[in-house]
Protein backbone atom coordinates (compact mmCIF):
# COMPACT_ATOMS: atom_id res chain seq x y z
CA UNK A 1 113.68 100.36 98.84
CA UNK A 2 110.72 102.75 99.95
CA UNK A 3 108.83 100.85 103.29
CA UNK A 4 110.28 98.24 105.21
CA UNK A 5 107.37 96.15 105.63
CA UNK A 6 106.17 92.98 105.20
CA UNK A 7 107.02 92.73 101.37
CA UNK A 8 109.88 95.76 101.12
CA UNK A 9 111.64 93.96 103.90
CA UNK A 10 112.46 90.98 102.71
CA UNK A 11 112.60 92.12 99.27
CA UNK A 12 115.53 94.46 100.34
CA UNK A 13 117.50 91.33 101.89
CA UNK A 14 117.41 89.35 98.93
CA UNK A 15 119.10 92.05 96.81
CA UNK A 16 121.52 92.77 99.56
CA UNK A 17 122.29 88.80 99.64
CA UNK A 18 122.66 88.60 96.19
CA UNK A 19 125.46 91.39 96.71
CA UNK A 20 124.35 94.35 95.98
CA UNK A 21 124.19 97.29 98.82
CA UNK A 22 120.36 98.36 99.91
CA UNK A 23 119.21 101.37 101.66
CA UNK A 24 115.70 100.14 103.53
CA UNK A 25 114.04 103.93 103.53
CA UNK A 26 110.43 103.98 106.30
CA UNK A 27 109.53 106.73 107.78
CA UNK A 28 108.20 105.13 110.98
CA UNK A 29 111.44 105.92 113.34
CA UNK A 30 110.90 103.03 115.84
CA UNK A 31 110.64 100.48 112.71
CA UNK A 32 114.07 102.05 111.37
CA UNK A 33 115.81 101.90 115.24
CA UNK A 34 114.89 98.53 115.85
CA UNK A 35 116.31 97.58 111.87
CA UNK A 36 119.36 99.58 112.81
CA UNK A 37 119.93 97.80 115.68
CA UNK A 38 119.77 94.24 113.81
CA UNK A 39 115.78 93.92 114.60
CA UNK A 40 113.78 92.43 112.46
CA UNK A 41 110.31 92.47 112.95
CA UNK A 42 109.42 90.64 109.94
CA UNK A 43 109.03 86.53 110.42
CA UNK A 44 110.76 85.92 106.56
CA UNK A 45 113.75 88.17 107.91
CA UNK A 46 115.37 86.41 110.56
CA UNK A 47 117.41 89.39 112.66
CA UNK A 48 120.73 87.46 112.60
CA UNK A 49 120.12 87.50 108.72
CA UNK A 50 119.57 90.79 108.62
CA UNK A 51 122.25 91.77 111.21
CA UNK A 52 125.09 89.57 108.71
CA UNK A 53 123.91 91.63 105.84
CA UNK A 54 124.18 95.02 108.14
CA UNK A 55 128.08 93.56 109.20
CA UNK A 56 128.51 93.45 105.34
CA UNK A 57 127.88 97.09 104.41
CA UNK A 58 124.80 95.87 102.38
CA UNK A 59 122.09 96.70 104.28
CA UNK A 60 121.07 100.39 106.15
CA UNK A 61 117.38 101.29 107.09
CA UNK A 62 116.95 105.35 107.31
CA UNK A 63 114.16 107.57 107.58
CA UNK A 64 115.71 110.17 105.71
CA UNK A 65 114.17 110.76 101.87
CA UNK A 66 117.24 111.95 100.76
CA UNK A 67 118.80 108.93 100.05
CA UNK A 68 116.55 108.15 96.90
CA UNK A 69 119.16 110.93 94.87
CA UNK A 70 121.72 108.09 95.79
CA UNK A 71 120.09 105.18 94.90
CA UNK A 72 119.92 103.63 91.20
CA UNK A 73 117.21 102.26 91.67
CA UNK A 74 113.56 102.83 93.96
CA UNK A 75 111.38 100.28 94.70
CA UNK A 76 108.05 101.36 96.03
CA UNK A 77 106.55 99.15 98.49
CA UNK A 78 103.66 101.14 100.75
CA UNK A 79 100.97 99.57 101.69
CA UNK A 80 97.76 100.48 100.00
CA UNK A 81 95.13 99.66 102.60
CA UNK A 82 91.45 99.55 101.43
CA UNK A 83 89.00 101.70 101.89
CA UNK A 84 85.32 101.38 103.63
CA UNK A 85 84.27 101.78 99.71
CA UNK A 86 86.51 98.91 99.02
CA UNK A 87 88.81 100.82 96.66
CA UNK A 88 92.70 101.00 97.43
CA UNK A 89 93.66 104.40 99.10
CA UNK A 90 97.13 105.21 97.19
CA UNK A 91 97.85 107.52 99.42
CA UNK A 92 100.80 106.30 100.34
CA UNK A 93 101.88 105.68 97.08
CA UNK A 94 101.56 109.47 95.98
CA UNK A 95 103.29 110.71 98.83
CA UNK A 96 106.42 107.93 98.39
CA UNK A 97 106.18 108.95 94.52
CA UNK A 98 106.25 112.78 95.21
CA UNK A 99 110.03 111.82 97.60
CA UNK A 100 111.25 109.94 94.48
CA UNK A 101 109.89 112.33 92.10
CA UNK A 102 111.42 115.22 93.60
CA UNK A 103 114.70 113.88 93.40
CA UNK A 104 114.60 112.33 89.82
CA UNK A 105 117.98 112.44 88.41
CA UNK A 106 119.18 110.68 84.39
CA UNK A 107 118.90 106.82 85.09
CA UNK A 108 116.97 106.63 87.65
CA UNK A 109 114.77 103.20 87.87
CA UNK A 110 111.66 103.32 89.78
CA UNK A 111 109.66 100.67 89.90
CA UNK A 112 105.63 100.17 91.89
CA UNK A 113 105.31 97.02 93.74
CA UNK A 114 102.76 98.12 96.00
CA UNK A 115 99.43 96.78 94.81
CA UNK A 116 97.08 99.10 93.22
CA UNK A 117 94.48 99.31 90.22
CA UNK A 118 95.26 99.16 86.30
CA UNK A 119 96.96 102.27 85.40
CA UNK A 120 98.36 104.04 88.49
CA UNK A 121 101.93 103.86 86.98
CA UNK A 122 101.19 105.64 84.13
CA UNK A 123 98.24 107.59 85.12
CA UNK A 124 99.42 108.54 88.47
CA UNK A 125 103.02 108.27 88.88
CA UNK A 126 103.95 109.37 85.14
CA UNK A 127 102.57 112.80 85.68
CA UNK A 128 104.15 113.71 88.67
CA UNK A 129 107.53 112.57 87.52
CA UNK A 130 107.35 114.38 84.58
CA UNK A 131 106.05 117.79 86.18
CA UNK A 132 110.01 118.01 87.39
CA UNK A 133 111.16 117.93 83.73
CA UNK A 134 111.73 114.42 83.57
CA UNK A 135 111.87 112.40 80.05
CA UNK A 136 110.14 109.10 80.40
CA UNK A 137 112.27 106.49 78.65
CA UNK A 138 115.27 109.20 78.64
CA UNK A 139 115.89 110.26 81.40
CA UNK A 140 114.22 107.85 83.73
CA UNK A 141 112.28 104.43 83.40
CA UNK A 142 109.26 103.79 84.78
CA UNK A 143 107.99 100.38 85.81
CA UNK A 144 105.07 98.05 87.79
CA UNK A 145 106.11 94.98 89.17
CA UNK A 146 103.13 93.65 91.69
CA UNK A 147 104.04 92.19 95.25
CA UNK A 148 104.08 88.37 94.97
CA UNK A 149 104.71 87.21 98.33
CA UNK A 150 103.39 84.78 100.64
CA UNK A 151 104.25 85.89 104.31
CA UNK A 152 105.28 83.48 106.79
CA UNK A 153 105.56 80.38 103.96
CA UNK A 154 108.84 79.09 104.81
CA UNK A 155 108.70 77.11 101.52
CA UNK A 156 107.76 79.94 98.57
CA UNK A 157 109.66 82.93 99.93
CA UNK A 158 110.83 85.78 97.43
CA UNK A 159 113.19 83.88 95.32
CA UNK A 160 110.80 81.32 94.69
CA UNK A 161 108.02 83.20 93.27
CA UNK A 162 107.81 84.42 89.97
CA UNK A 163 107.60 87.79 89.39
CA UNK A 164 105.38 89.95 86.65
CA UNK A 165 107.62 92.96 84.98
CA UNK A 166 106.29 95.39 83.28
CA UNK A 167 107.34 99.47 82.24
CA UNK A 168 105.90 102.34 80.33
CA UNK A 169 108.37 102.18 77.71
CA UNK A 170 109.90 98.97 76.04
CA UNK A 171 113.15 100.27 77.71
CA UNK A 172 110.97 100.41 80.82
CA UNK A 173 110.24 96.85 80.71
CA UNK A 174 113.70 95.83 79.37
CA UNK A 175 115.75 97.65 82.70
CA UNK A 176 113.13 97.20 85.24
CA UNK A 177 113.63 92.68 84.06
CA UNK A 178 117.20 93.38 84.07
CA UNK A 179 116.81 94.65 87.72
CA UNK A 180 114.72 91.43 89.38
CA UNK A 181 117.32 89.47 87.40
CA UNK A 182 120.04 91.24 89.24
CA UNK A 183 118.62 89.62 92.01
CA UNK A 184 119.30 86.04 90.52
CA UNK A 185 121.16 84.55 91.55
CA UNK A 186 117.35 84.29 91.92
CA UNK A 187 115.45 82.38 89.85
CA UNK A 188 115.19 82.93 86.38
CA UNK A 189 111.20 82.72 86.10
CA UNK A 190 110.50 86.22 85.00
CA UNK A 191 107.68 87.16 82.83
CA UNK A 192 106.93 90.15 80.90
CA UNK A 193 103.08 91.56 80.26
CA UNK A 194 101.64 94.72 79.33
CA UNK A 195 100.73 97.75 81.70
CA UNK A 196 97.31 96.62 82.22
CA UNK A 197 97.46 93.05 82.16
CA UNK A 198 100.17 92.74 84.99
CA UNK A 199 97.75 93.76 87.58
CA UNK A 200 95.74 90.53 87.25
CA UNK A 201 97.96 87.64 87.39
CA UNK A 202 96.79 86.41 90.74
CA UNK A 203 99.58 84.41 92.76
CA UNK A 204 99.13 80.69 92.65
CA UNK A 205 97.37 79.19 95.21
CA UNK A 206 99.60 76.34 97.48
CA UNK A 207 98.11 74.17 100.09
């Protein structure tokens, strides 16, 4: 889980609580200390939550990129702030793809949540996967499943919103819905859309 913020944070506990074991990767090393420690600084994340999970063996925050060769699967959570021209800067999502990219190995899943424009998965992160050899469909699977999250609600919190899946391939889309239904014991409200169409389902509005 690349960036232990606001939406990677909490997104990280409920896998880990739904049993499987999560390595939070940031590479701001006072945020990963203070997670270490059983920290939270996120209000969805309550620290003795996160500190059960951490007595479990199912949660670790590191700073090190090297754990994405471990992992199964990379979720891709940066922050894409905007820009005085009001366009996202992806910056952080092309250095957090370069990481995974560089250590691409056969069955990886990587899936963008980090919100963005129509077409940075294949446009963007496609080519850079690729440029290390890497068979899209083959050897890994490429996916875009936008945040949905609602910070601070304390009644729609992860589990309870559904989530837009999407991949570059049809085998894309059919491992990248297998993995958010991994985390069901969530929810089964999942829906499936084309590359381009993902991008604009807005999140419901709540009062």
């Amino acid at each position: 889980m690349d960036h232990q913020g606001y939406v990677g944070l909490p997104l990280a506990v409920e896998f880990a609580k739904a049993g499987f074991p999560v390595t939070g990767l940031d590479t701001d090393v006072d945020r990963v200390a203070a997670l270490a420690s059983g920290r939270s600084h996120v209000p969805d994340v309550p620290s003795d939550e996160l500190q059960a999970l951490m007595r479990a063996g199912r949660y670790r925050a590191v700073t090190e990129p090297a754990v994405l060769a471990e992992s199964d699967a990379v979720i891709i959570c940066v922050p894409t702030p905007l820009r005085k021209s009001k366009d996202p800067d992806i910056s952080y999502v092309v250095a957090a793809s370069k990481e995974a990219a560089a250590r691409v190995r056969p069955g990886h899943l990587i899936i963008l949540e980090s919100t963005t424009y129509p077409g940075t998965t294949e446009e963007l992160l496609l080519p850079l996967f690729q440029e290390h050899g890497a068979r899209i469909g083959d050897d890994f699977f490429l996916a875009f499943s936008p945040e949905r999250i609602d910070p601070g609600n304390p009644t729609f919190k992860v589990k309870d919103i559904p989530k837009i899946v999407g991949g570059v391939t049809l085998t894309c889309s059919r491992l990248a819905r297998a993995g958010e239904a991994l985390r069901e014991r969530l929810p089964k409200r999942k829906h499936r859309a084309g590359q381009r169409v993902r991008r604009h389902v807005p999140l419901p509005w709540r009062q």
